[in-house]
N, C-alpha and C. Protein backbone atom coordinates (compact mmCIF):
# COMPACT_ATOMS: atom_id res chain seq x y z
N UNK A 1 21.45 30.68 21.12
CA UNK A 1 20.54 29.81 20.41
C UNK A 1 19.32 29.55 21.30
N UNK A 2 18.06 29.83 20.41
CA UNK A 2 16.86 29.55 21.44
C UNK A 2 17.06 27.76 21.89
N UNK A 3 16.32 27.77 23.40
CA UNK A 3 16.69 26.44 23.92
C UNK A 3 15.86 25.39 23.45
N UNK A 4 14.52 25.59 22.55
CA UNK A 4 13.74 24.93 21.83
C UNK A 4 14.02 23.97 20.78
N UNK A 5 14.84 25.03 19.99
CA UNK A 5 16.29 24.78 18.45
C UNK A 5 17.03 23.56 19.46
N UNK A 6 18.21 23.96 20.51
CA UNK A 6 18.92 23.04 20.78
C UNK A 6 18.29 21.58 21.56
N UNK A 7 17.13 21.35 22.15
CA UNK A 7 16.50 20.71 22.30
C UNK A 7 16.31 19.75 21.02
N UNK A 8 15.43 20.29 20.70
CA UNK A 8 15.43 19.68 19.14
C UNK A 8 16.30 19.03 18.52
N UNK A 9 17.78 19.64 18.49
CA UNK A 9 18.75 18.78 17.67
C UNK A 9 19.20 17.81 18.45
N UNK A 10 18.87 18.20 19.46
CA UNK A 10 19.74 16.77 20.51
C UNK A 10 18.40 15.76 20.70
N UNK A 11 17.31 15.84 20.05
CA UNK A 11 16.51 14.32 20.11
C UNK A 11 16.84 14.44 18.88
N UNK A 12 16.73 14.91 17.62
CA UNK A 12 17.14 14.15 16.26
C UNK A 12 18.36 13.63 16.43
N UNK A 13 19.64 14.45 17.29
CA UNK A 13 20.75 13.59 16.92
C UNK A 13 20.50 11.82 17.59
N UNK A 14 20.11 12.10 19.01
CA UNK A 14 19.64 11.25 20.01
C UNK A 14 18.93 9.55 19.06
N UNK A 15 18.28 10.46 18.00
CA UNK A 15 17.34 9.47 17.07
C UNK A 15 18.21 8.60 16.42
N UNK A 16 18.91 9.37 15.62
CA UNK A 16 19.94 9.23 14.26
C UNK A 16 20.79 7.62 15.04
N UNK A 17 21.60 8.21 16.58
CA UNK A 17 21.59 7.43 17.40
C UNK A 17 21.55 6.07 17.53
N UNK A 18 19.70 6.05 18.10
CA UNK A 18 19.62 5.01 18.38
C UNK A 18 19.32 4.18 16.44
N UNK A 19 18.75 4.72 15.38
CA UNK A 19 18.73 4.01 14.31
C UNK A 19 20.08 3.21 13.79
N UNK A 20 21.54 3.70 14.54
CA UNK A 20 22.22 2.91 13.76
C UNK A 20 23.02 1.83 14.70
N UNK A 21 21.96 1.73 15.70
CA UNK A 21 22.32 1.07 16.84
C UNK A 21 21.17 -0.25 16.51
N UNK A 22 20.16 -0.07 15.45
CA UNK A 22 18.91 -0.86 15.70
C UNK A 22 19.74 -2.47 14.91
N UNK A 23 19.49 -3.56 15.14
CA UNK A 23 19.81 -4.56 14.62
C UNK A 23 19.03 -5.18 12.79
N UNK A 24 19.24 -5.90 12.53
CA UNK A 24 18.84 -5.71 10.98
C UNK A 24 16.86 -6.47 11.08
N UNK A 25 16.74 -7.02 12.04
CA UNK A 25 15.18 -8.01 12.44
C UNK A 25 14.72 -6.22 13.02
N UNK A 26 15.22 -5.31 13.68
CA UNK A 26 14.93 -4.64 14.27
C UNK A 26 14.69 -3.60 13.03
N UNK A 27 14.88 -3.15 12.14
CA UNK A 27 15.12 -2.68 11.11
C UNK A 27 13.79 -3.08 9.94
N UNK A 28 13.50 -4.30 10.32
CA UNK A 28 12.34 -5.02 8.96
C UNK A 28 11.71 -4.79 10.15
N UNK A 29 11.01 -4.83 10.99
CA UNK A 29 9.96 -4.57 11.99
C UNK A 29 9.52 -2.99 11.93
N UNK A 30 10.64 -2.47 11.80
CA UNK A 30 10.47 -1.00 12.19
C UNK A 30 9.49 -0.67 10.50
N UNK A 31 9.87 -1.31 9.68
CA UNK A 31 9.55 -0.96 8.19
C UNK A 31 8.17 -1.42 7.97
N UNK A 32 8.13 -2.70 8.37
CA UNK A 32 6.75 -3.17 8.92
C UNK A 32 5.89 -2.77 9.22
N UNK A 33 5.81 -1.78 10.40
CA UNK A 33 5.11 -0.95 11.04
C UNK A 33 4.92 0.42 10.25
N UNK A 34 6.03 0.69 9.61
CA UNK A 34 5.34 1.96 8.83
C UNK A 34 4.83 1.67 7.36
N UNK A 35 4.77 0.85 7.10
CA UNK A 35 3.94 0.28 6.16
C UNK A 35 2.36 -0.35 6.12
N UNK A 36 2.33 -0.18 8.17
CA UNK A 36 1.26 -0.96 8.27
C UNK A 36 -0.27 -0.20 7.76
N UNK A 37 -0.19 0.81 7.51
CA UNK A 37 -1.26 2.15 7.04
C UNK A 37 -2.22 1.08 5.77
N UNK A 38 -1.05 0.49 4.92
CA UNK A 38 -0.94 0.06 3.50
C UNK A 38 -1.33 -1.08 3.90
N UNK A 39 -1.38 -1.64 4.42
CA UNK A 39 -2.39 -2.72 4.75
C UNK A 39 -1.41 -4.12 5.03
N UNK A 40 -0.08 -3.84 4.86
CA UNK A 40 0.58 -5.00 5.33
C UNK A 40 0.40 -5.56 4.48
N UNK A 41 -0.18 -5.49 3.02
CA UNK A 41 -0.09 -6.54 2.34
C UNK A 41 1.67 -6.30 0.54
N UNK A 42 2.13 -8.05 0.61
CA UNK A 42 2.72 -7.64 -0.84
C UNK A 42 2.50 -7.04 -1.69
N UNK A 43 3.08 -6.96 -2.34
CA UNK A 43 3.05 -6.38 -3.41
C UNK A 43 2.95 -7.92 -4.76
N UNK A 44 2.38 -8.21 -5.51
CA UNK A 44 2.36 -9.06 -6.62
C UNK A 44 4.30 -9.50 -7.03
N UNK A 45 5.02 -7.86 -7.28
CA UNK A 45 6.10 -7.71 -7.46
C UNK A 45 7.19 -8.87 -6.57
N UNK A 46 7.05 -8.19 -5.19
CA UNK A 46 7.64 -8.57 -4.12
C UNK A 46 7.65 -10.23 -3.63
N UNK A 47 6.31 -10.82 -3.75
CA UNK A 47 5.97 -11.76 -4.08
C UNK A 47 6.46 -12.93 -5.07
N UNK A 48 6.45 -12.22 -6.35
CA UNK A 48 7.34 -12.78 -7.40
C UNK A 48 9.12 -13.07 -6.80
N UNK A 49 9.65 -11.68 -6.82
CA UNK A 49 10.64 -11.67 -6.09
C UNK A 49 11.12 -12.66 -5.75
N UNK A 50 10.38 -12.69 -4.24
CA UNK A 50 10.42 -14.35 -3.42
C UNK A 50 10.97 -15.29 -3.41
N UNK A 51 9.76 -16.08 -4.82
CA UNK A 51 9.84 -17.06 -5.22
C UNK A 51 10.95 -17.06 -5.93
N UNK A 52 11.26 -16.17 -6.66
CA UNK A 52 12.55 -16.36 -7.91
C UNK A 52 13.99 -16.10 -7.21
N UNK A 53 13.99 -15.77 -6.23
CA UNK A 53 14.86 -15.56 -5.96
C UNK A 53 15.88 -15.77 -4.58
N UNK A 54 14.64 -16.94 -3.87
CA UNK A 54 14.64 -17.04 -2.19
C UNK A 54 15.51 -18.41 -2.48
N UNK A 55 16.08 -18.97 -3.30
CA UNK A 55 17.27 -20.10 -3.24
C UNK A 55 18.65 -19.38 -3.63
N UNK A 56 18.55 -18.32 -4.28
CA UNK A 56 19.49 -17.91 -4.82
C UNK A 56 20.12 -16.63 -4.24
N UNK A 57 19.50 -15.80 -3.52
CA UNK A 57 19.77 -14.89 -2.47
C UNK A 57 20.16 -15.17 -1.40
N UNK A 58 21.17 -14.28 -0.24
CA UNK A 58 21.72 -14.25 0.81
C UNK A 58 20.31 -13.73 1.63
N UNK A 59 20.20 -14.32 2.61
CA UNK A 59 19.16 -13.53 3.67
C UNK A 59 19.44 -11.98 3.74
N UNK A 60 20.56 -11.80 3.62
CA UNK A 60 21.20 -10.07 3.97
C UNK A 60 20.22 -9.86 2.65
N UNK A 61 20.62 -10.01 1.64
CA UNK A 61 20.37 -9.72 0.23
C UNK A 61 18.93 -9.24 -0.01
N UNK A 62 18.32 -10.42 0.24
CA UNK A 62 16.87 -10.05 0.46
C UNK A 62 15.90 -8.91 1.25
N UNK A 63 16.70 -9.39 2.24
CA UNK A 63 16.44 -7.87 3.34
C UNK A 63 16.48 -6.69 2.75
N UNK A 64 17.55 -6.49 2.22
CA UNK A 64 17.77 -5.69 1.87
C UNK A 64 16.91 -4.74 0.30
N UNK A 65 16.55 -5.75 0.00
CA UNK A 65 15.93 -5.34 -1.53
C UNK A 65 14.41 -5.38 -0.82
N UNK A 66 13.45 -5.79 0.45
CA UNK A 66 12.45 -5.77 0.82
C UNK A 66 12.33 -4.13 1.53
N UNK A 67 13.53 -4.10 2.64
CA UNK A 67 13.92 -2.64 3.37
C UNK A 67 14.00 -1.14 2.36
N UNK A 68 14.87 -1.79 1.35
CA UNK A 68 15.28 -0.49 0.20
C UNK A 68 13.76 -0.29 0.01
N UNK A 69 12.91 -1.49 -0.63
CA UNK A 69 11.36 -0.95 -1.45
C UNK A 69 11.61 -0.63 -2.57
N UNK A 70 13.04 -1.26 -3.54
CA UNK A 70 13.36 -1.13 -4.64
C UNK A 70 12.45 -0.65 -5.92
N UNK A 71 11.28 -1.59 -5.58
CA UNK A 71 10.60 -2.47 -6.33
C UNK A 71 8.47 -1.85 -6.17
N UNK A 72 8.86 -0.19 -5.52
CA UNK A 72 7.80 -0.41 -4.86
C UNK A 72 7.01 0.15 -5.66
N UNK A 73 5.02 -0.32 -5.98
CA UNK A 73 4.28 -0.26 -6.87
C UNK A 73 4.30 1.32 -7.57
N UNK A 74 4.69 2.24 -6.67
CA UNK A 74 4.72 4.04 -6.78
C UNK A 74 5.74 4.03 -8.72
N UNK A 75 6.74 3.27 -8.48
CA UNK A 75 7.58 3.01 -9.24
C UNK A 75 7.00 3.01 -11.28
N UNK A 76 6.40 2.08 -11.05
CA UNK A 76 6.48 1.41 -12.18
C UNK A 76 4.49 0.37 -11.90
N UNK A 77 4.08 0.61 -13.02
CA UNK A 77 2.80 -0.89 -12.53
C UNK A 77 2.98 -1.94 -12.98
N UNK A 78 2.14 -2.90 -12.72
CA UNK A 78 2.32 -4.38 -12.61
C UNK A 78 2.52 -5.16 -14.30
N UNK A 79 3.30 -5.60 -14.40
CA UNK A 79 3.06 -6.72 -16.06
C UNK A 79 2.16 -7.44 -15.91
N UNK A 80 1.91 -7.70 -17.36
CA UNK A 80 0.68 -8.64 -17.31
C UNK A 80 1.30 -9.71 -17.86
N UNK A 81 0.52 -10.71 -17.38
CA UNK A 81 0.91 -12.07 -17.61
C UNK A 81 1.98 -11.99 -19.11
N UNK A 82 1.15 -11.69 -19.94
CA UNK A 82 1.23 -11.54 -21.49
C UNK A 82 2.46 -10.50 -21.76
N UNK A 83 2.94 -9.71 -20.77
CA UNK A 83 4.38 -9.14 -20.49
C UNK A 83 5.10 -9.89 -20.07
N UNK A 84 5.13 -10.92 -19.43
CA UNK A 84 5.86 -11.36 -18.31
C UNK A 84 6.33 -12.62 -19.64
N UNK A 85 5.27 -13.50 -20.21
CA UNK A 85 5.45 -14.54 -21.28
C UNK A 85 6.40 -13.64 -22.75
N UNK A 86 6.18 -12.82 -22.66
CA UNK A 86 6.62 -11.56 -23.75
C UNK A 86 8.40 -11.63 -23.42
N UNK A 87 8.70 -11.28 -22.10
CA UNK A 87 10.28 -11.39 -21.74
C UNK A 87 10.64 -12.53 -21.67
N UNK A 88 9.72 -13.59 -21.16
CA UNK A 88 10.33 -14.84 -21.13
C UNK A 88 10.85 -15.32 -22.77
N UNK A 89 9.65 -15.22 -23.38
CA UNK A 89 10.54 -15.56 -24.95
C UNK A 89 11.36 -14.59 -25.60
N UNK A 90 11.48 -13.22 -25.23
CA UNK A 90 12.69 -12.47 -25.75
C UNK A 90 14.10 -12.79 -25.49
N UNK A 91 13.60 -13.03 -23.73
CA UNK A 91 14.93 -13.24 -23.07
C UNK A 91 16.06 -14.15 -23.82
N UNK A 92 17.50 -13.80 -24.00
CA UNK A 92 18.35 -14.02 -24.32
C UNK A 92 18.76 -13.95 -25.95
N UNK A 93 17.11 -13.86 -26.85
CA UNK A 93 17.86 -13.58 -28.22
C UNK A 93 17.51 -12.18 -28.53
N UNK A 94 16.87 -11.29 -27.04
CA UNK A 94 16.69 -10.02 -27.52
C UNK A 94 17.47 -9.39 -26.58
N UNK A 95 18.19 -7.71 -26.89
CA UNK A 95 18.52 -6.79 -25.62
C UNK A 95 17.54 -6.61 -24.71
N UNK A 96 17.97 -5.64 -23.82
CA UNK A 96 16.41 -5.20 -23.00
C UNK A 96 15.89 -3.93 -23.78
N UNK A 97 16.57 -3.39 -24.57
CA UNK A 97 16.40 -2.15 -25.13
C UNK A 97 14.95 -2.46 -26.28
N UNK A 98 15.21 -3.72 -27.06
CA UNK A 98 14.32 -4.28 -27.74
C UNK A 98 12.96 -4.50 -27.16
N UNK A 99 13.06 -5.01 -25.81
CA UNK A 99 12.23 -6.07 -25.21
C UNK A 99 11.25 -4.93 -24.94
N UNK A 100 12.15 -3.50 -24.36
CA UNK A 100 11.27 -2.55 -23.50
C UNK A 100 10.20 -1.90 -24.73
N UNK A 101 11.25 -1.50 -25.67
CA UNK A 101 10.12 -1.08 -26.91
C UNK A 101 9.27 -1.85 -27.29
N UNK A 102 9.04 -3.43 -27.61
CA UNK A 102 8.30 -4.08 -28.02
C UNK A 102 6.68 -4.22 -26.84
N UNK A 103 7.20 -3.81 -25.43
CA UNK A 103 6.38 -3.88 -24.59
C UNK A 103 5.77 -2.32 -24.03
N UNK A 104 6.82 -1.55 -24.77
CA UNK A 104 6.49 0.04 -24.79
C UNK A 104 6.64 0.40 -22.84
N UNK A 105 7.48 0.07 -22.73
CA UNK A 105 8.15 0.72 -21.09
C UNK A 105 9.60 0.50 -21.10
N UNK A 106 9.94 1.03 -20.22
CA UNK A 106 11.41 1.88 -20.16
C UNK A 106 12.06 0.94 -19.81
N UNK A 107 13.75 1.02 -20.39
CA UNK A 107 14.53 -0.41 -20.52
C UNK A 107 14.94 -0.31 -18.72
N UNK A 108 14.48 0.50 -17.74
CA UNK A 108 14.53 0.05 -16.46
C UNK A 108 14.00 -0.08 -15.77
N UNK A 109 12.50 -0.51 -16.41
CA UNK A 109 11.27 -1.36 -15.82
C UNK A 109 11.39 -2.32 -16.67
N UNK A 110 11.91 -3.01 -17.65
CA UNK A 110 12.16 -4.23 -18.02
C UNK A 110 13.44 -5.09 -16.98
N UNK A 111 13.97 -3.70 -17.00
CA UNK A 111 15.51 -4.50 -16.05
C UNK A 111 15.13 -5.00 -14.74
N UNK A 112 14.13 -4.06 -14.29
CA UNK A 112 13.84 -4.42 -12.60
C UNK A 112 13.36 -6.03 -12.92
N UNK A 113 11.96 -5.86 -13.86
CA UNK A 113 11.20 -7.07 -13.84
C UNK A 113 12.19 -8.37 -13.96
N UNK A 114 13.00 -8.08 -14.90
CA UNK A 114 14.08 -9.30 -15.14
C UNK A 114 14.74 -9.81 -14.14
N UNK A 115 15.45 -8.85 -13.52
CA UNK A 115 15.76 -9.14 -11.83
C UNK A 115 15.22 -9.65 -11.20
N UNK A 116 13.69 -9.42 -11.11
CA UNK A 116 12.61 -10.09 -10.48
C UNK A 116 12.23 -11.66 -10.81
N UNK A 117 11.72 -12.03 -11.97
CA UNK A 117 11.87 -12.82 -12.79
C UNK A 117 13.17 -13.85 -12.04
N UNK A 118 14.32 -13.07 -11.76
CA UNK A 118 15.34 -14.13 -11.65
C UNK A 118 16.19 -14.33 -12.28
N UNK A 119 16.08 -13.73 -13.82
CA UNK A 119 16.87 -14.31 -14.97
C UNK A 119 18.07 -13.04 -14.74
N UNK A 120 19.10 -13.75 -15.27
CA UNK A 120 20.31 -13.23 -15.26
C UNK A 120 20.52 -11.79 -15.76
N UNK A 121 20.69 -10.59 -15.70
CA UNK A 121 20.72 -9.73 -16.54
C UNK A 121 22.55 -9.54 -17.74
């Protein structure tokens, strides 16, 4: 095997490594930083999130749905207010299947938003 090749695999393994050695603060920093291109700023989404959901979430929990990027704008674009008031009064006497057609997007960009939102799915 050229010694270039085995070089090589022994800093990726070396990497792999130290990533599952990194702690979970060590982990949102690291994400941080490669996000920083993007300007470091929320997302509207993420934001929402937050608020709806920062009494009712585990710190792990959260982390975790910020780290994943569940939620991230590439995904899906933003509701408008007039979407957002749209689920609020569907919510509970409509499916999501209803809600998504009436708003014409897919019943798992209604589901995320709902999640988001807070409300129970």
């Amino acid at each position: 095997m050229d010694e270039d090749v085995v070089k090589d695999q022994l800093v990726e393994k070396a990497k792999r490594v130290l990533d599952d050695q990194l702690t979970s603060r060590e982990k949102v920093e690291r994400k941080a930083l490669s996000d920083k291109g993007k300007g470091g700023v929320w997302s509207k989404e993420e934001i929402d999130f937050l608020k709806n959901n920062r009494n009712g979430m585990s710190n792990e929990e959260l982390e975790d749905f910020f780290v994943s990027n569940e939620y991230s704008d590439e995904d899906w674009a933003p509701f408008s207010r007039t979407e957002e008031r749209y689920i609020l009064q569907s919510y509970g006497t409509s499916d999501l299947e209803t809600i998504a057609e009436g708003l014409d997007r897919t019943v798992e960009e209604v589901k995320k938003k709902v999640n988001m939102m807070g409300l129970e799915i």
